[in-house]
C-alpha atoms as a PDB file:
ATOM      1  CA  UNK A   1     -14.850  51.852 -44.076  1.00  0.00           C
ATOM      2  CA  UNK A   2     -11.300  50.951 -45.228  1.00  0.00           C
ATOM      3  CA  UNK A   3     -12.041  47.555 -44.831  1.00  0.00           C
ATOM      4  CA  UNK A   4     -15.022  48.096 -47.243  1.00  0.00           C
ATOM      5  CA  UNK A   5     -12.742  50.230 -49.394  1.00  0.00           C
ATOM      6  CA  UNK A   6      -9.640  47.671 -49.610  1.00  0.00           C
ATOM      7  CA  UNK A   7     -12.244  44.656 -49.890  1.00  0.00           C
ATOM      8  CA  UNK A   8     -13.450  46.685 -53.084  1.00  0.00           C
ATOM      9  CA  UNK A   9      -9.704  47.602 -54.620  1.00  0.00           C
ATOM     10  CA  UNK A  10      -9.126  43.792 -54.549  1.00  0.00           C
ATOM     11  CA  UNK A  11     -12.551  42.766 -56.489  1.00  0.00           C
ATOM     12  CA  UNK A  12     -11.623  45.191 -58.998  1.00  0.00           C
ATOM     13  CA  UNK A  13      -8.072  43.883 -59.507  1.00  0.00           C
ATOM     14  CA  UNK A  14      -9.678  40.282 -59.426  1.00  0.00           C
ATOM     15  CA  UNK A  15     -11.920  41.666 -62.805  1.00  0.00           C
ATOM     16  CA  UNK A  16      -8.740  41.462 -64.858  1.00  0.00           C
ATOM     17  CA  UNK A  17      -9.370  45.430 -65.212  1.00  0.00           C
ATOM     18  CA  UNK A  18      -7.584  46.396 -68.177  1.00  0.00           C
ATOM     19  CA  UNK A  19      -8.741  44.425 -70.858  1.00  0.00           C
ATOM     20  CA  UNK A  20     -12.243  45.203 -69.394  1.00  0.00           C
ATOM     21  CA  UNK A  21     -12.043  48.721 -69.477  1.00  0.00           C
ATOM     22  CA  UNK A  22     -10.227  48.276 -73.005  1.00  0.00           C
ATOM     23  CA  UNK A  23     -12.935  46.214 -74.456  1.00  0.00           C
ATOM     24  CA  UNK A  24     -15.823  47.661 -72.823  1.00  0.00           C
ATOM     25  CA  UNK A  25     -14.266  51.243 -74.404  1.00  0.00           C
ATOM     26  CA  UNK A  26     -14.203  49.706 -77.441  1.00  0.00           C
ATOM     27  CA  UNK A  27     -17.666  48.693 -77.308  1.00  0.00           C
ATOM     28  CA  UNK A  28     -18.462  51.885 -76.492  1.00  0.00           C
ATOM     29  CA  UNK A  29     -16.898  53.833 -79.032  1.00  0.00           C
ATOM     30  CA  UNK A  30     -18.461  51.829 -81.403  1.00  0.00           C
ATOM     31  CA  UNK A  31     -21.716  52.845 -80.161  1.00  0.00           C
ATOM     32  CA  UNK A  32     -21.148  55.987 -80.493  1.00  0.00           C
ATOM     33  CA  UNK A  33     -19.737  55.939 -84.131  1.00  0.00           C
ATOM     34  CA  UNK A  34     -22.434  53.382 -85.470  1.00  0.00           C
ATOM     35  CA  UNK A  35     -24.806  56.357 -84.420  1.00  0.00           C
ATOM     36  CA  UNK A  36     -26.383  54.556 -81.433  1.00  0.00           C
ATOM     37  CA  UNK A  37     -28.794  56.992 -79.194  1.00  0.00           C
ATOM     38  CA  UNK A  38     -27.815  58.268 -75.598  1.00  0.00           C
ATOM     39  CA  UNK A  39     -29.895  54.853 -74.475  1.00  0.00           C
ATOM     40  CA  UNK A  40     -28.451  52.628 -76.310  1.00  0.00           C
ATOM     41  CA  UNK A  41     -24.618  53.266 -75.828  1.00  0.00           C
ATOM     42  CA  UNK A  42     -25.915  53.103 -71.930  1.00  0.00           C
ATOM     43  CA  UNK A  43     -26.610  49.699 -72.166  1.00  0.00           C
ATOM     44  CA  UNK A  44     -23.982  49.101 -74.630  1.00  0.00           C
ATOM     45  CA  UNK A  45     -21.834  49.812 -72.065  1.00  0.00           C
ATOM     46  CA  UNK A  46     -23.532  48.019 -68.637  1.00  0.00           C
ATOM     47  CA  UNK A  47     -23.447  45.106 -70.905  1.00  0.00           C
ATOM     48  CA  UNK A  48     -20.527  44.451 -72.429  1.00  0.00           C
ATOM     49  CA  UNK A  49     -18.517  45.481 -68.793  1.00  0.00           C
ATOM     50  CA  UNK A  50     -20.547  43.592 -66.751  1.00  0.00           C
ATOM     51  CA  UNK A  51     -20.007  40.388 -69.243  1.00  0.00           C
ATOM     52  CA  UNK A  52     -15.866  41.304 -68.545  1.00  0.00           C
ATOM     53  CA  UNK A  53     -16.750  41.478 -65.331  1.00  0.00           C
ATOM     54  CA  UNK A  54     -18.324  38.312 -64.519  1.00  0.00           C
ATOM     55  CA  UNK A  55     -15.740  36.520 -67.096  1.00  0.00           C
ATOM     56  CA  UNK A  56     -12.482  38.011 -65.347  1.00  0.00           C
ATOM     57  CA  UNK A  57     -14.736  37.155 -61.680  1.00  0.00           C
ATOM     58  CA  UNK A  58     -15.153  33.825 -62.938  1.00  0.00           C
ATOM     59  CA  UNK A  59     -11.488  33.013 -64.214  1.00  0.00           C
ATOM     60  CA  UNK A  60     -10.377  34.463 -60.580  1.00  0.00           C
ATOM     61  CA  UNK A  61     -12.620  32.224 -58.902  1.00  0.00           C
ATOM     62  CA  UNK A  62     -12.047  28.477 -60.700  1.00  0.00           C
ATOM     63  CA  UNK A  63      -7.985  29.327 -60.701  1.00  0.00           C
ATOM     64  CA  UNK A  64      -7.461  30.305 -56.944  1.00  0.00           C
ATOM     65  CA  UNK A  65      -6.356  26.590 -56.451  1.00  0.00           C
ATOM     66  CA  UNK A  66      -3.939  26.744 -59.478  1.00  0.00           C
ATOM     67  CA  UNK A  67      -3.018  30.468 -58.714  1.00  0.00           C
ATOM     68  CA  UNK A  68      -1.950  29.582 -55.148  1.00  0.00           C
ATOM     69  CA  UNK A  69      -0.110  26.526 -56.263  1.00  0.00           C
ATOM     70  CA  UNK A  70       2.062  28.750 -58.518  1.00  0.00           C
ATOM     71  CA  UNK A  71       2.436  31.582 -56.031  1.00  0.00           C
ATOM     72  CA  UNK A  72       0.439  34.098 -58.123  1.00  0.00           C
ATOM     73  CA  UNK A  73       1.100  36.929 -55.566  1.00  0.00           C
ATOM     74  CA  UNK A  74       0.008  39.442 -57.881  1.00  0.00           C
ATOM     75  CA  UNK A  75      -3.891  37.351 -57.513  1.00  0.00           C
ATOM     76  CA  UNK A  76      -6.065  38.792 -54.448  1.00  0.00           C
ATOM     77  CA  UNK A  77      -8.003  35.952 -53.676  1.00  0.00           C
ATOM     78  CA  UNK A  78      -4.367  34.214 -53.404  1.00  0.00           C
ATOM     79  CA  UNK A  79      -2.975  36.880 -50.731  1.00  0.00           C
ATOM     80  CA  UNK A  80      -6.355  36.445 -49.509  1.00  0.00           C
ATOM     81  CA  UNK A  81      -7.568  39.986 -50.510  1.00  0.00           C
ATOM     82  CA  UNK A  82     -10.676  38.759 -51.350  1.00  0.00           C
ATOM     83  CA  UNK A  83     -12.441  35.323 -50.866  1.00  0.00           C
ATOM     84  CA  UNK A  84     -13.441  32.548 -53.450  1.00  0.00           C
ATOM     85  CA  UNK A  85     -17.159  32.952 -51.674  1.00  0.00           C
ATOM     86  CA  UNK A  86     -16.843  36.880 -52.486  1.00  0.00           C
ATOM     87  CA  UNK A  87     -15.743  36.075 -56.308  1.00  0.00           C
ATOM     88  CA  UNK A  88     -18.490  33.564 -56.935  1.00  0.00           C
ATOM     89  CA  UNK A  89     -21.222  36.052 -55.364  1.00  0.00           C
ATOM     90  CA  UNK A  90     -19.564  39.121 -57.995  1.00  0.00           C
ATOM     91  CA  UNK A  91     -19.728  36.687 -60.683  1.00  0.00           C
ATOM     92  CA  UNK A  92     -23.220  35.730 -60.416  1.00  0.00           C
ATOM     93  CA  UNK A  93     -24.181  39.477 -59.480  1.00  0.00           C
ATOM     94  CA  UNK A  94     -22.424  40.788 -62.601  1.00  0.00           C
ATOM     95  CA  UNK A  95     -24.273  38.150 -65.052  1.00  0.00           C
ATOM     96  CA  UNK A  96     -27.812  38.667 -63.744  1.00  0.00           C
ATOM     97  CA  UNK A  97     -26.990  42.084 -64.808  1.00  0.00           C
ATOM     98  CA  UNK A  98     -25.309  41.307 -68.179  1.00  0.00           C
ATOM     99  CA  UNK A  99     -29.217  39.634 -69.491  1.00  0.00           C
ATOM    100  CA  UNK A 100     -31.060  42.437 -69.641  1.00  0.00           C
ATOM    101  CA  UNK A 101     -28.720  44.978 -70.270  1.00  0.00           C
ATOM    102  CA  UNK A 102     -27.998  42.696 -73.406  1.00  0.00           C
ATOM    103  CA  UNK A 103     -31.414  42.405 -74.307  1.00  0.00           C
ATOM    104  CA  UNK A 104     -31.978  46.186 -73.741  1.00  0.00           C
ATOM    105  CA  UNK A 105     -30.433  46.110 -77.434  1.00  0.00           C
ATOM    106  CA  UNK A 106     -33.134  43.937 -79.038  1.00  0.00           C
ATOM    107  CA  UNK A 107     -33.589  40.128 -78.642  1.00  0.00           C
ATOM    108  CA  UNK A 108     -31.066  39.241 -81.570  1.00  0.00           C
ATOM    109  CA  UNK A 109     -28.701  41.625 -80.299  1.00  0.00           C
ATOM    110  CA  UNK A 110     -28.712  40.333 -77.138  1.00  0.00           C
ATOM    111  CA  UNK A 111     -28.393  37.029 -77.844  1.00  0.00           C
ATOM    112  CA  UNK A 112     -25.459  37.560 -79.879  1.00  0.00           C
ATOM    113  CA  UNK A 113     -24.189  39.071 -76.593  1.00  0.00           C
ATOM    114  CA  UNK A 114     -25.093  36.616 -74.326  1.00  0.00           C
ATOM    115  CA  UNK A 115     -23.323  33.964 -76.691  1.00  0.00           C
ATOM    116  CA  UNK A 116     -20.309  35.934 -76.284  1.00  0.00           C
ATOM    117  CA  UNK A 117     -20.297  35.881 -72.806  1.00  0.00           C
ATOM    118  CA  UNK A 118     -20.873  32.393 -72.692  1.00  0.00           C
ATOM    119  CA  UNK A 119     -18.398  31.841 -74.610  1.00  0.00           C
ATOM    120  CA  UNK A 120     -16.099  33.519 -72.579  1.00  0.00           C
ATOM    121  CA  UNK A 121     -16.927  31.296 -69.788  1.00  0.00           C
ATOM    122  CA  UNK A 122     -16.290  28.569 -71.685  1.00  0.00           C
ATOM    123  CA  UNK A 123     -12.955  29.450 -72.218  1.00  0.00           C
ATOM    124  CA  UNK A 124     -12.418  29.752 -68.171  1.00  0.00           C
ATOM    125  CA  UNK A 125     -14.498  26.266 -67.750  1.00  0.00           C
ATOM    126  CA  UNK A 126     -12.159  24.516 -69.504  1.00  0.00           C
ATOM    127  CA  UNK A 127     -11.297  25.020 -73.150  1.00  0.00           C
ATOM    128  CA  UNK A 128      -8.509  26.753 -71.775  1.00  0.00           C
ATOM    129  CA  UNK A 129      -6.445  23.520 -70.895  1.00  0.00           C
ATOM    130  CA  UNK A 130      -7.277  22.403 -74.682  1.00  0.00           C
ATOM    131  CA  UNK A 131      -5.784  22.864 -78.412  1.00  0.00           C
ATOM    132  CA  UNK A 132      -8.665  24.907 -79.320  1.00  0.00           C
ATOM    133  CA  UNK A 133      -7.489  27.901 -76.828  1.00  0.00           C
ATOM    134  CA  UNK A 134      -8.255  30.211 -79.101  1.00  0.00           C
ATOM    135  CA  UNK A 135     -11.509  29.355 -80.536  1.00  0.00           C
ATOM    136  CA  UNK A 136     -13.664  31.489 -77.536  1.00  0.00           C
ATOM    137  CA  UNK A 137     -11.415  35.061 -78.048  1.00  0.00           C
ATOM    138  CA  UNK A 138     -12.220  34.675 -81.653  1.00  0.00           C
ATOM    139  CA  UNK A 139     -15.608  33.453 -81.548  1.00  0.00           C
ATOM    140  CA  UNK A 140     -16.215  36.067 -77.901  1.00  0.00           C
ATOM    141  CA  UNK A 141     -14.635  39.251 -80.026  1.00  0.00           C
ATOM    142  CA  UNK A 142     -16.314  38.450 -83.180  1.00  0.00           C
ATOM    143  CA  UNK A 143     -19.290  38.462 -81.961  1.00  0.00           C
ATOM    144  CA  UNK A 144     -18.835  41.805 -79.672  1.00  0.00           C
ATOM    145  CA  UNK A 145     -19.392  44.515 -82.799  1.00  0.00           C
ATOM    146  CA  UNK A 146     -21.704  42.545 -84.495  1.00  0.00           C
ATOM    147  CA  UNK A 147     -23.797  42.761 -81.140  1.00  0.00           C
ATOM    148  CA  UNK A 148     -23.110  46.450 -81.390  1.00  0.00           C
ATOM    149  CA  UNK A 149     -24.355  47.072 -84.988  1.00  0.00           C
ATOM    150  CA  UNK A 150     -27.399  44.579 -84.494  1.00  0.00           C
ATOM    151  CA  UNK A 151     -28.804  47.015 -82.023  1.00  0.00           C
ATOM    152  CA  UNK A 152     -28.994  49.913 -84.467  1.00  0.00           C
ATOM    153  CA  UNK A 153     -32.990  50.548 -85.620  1.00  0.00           C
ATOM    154  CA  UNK A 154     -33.717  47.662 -88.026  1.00  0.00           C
ATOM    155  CA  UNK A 155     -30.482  45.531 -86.802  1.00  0.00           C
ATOM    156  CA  UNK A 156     -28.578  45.307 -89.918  1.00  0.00           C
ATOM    157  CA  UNK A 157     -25.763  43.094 -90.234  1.00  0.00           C
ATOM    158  CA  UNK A 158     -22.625  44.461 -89.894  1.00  0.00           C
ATOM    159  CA  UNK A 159     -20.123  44.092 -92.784  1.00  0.00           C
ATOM    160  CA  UNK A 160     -17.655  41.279 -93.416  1.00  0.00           C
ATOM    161  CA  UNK A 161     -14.771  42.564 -92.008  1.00  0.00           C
ATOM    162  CA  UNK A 162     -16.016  44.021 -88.979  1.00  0.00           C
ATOM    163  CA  UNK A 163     -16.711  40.627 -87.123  1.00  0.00           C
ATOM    164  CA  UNK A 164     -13.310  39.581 -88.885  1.00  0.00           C
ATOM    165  CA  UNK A 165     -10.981  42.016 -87.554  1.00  0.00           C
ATOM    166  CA  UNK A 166     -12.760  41.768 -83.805  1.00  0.00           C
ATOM    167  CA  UNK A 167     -12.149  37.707 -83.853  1.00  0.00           C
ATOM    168  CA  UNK A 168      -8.225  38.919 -85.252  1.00  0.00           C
ATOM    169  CA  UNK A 169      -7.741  40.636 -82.908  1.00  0.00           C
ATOM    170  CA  UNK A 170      -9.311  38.513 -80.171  1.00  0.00           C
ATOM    171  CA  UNK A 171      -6.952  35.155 -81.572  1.00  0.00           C
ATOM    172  CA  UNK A 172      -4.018  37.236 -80.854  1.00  0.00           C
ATOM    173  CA  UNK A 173      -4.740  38.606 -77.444  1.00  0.00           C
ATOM    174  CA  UNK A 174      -5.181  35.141 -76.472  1.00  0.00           C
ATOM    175  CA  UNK A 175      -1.802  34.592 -77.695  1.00  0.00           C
ATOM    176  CA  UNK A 176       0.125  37.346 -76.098  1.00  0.00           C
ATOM    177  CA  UNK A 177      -2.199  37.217 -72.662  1.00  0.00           C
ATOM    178  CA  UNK A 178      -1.222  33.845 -71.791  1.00  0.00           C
ATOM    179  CA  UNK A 179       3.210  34.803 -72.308  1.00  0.00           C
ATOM    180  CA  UNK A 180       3.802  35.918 -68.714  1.00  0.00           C
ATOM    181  CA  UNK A 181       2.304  32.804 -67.314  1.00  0.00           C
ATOM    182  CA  UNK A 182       3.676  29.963 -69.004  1.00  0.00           C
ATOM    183  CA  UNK A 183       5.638  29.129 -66.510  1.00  0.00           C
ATOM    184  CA  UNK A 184       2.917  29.051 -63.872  1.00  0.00           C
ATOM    185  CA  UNK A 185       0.829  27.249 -66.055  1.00  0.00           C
ATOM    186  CA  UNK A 186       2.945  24.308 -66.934  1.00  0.00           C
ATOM    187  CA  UNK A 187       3.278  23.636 -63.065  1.00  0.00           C
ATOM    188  CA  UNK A 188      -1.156  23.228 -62.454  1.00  0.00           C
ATOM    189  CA  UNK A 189      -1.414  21.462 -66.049  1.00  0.00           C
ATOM    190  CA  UNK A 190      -2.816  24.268 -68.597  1.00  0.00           C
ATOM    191  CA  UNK A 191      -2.453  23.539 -71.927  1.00  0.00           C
ATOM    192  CA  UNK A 192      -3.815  25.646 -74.316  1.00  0.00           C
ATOM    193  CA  UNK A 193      -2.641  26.242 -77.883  1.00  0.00           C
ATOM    194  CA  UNK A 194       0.036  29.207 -76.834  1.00  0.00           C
ATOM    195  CA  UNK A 195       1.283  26.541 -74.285  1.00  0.00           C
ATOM    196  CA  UNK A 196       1.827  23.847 -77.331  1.00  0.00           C
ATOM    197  CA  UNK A 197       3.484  25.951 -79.744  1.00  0.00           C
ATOM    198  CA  UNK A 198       5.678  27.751 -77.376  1.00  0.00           C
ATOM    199  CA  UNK A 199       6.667  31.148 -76.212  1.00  0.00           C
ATOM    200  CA  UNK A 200       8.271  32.269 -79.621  1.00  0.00           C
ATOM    201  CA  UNK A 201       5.757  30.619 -81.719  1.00  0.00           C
ATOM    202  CA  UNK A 202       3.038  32.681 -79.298  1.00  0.00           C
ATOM    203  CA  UNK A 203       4.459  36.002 -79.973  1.00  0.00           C
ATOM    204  CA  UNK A 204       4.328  34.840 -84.200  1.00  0.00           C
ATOM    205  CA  UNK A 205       1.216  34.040 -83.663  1.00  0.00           C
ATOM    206  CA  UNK A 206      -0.068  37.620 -82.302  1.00  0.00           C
ATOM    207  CA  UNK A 207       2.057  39.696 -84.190  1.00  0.00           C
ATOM    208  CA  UNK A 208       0.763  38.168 -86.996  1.00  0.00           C
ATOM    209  CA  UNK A 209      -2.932  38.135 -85.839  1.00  0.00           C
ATOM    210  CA  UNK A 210      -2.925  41.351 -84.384  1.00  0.00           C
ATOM    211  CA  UNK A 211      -1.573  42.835 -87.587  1.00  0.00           C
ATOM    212  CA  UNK A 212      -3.680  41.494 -90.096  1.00  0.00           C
ATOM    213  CA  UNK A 213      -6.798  42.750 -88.124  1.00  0.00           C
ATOM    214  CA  UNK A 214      -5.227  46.566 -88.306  1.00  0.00           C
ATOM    215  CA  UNK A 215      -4.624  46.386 -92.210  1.00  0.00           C
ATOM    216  CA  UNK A 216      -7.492  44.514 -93.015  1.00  0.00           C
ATOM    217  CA  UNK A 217      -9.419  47.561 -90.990  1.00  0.00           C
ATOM    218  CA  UNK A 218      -7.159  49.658 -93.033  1.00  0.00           C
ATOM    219  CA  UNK A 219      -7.808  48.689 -96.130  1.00  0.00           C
ATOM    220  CA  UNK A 220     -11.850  47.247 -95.968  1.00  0.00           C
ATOM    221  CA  UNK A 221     -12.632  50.302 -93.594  1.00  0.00           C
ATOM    222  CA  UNK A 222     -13.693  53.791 -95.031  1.00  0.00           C
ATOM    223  CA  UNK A 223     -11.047  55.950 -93.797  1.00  0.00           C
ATOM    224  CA  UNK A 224      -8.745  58.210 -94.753  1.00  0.00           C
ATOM    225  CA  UNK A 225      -5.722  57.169 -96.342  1.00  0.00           C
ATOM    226  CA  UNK A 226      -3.275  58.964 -94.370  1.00  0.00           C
ATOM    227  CA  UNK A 227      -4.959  57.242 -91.306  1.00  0.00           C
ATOM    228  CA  UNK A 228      -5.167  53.825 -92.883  1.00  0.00           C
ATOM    229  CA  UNK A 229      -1.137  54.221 -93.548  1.00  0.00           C
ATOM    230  CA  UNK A 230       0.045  55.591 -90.035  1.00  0.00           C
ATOM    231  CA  UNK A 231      -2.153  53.322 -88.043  1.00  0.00           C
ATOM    232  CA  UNK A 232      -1.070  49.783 -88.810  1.00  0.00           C
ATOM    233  CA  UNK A 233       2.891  51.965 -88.980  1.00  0.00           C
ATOM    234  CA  UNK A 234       2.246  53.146 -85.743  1.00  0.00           C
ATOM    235  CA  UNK A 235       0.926  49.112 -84.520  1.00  0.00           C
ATOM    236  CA  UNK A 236       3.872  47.742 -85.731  1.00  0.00           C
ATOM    237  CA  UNK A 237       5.925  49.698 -84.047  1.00  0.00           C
ATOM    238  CA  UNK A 238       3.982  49.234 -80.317  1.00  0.00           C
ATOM    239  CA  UNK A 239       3.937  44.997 -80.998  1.00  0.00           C
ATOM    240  CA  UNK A 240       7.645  45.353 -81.638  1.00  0.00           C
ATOM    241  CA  UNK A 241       8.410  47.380 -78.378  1.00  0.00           C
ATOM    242  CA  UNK A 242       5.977  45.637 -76.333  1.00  0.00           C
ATOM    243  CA  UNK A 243       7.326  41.813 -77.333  1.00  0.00           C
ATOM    244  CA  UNK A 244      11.065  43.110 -76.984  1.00  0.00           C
ATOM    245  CA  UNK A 245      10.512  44.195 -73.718  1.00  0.00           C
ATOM    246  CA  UNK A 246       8.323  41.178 -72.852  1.00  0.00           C
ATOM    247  CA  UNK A 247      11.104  38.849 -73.248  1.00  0.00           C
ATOM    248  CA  UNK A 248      11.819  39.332 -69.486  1.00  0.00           C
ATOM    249  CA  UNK A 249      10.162  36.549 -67.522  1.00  0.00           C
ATOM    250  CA  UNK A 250       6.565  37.568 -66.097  1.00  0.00           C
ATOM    251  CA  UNK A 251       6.353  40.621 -67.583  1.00  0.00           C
ATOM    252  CA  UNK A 252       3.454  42.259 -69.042  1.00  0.00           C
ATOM    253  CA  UNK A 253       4.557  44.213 -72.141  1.00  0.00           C
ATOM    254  CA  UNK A 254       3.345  42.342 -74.801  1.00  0.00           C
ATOM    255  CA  UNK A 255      -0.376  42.131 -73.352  1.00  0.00           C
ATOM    256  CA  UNK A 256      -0.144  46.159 -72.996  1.00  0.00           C
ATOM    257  CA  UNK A 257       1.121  46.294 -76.083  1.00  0.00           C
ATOM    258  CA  UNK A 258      -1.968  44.303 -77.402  1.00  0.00           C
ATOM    259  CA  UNK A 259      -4.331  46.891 -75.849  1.00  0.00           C
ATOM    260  CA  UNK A 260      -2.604  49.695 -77.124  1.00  0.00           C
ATOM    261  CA  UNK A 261      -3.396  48.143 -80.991  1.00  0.00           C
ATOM    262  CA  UNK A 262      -6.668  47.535 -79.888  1.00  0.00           C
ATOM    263  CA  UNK A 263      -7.612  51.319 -78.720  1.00  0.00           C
ATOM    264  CA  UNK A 264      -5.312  52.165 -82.045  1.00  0.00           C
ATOM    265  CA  UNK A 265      -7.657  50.031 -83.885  1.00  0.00           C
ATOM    266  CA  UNK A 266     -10.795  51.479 -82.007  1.00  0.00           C
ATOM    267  CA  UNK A 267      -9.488  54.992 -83.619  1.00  0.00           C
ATOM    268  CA  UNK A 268      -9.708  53.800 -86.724  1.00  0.00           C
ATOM    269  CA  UNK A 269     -13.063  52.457 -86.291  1.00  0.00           C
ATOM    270  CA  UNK A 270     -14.640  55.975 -84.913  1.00  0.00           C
ATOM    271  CA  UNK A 271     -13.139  57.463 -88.104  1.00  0.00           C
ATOM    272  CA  UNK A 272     -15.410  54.869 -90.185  1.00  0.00           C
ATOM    273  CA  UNK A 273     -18.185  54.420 -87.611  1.00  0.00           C
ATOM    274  CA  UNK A 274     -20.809  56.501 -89.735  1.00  0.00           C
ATOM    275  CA  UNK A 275     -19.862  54.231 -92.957  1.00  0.00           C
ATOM    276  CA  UNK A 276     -20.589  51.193 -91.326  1.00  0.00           C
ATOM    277  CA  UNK A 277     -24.134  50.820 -91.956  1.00  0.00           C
ATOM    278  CA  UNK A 278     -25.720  53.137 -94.565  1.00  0.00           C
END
């Protein structure tokens, strides 16, 4: 049993688990504020984490050669926690669930889901190593809350913005997600965009992307104004902490940093849930 129990603690480490509890919570509270029934933030839910599931499986799985070559010790298939046999068998289990958990929102709802995910995997096939890095987190988190809103009763299309700030704020986790591992990157051959421009034109980048999304929420979102003020103050003032303290080689600040925006974000977006589709 604590064989079973340890073999388990490393799969879930190998998911990448906090940006897949961050965006499947996201996912979720959008559910709930777009007014989706008991049902449909359910499958909301199974699908969106077992898509970050398989997609953090997947990455885990095609970079165990790379991540041993760099001595990723912080990688359990590289301490040889868990096996690349044992990744590929969680990836494929957590995608045969992510298809009809995705279509349990309506065919063009799931679709748009399913392209997300596949986009995602894209990314870890190889668009990665290329200039257009960043075209799968946009394209992946765009697409995640219109999926949510085209599973309400009628599917309406979400507004404008909505897809906007989601691919905003997608661009510029890519950006901050890849700082710790530059090094360890440019010794198996990755180069994405983050990689070409550099470690301080990577942190630009975010900071930049990240806050745009938060006052373009603020401003196109129906909230209050108090809120719309104090939450891009209060994201400001988490990037800032998060990429001084990331300057340290290998550490993971910034990236936190990026998921605290995004649940400050997510707050905003339960305040205007309701307003989102009449």
């Amino acid at each position: 049993m604590r064989g079973l129990a340890a073999h388990a603690v490393a799969l879930v480490r190998a998911s990448h688990p906090e940006p897949t509890v961050v965006v499947t919570a996201v996912a979720v509270g959008l559910a709930l504020s777009t007014g989706r029934d008991g049902a449909g933030v359910v499958a909301v839910a199974v699908a969106v984490l077992s898509g970050q599931l398989s997609v953090g499986w997947l990455n885990d799985f095609l970079d165990a050669d790379r991540d041993r070559l760099a001595g990723r010790r912080d990688k359990p298939v590289v301490t040889r926690a868990v096996s690349r046999r044992a990744l590929a068998l969680a990836t494929l289990a957590a995608a045969v669930v992510c298809v009809p958990a995705s279509l349990a929102s309506g065919p063009v709802a799931g679709v748009v889901h399913l392209l997300a995910v596949a986009s995602a995997w894209g990314y870890n096939l190889g668009v990665k190593s290329t200039p257009l890095s960043v075209l799968p987190y946009a394209l992946s988190f765009g697409l995640l809350p219109t999926f949510v809103v085209l599973g309400l009763p009628g599917a309406p299309a979400p507004p404008w913005w909505l897809p906007a700030v989601g691919a905003l704020l997608g661009a510029g986790a890519h950006f901050t997600n890849v700082l710790p591992d530059l090094a360890a990157d440019a010794v198996t051959g990755v180069r994405g965009l983050p990689h070409r421009i550099g470690a301080a034109g990577s942190r630009v980048a975010a900071a930049a992307l990240l806050l745009t999304a938060s006052l373009v929420l603020a401003v196109a979102a129906s909230v209050e104004p108090f809120v719309a003020v104090v939450v891009p103050v209060l994201a400001t003032a988490v990037l800032v902490t998060g990429f001084l303290l990331g300057r340290r080689g290998g550490s993971r600040a910034p990236f936190r940093a990026v998921l605290a925006v995004a649940l400050l974000d997510l707050a905003l977006l339960l305040t205007a849930g309701h307003t989102i589709v009449g």
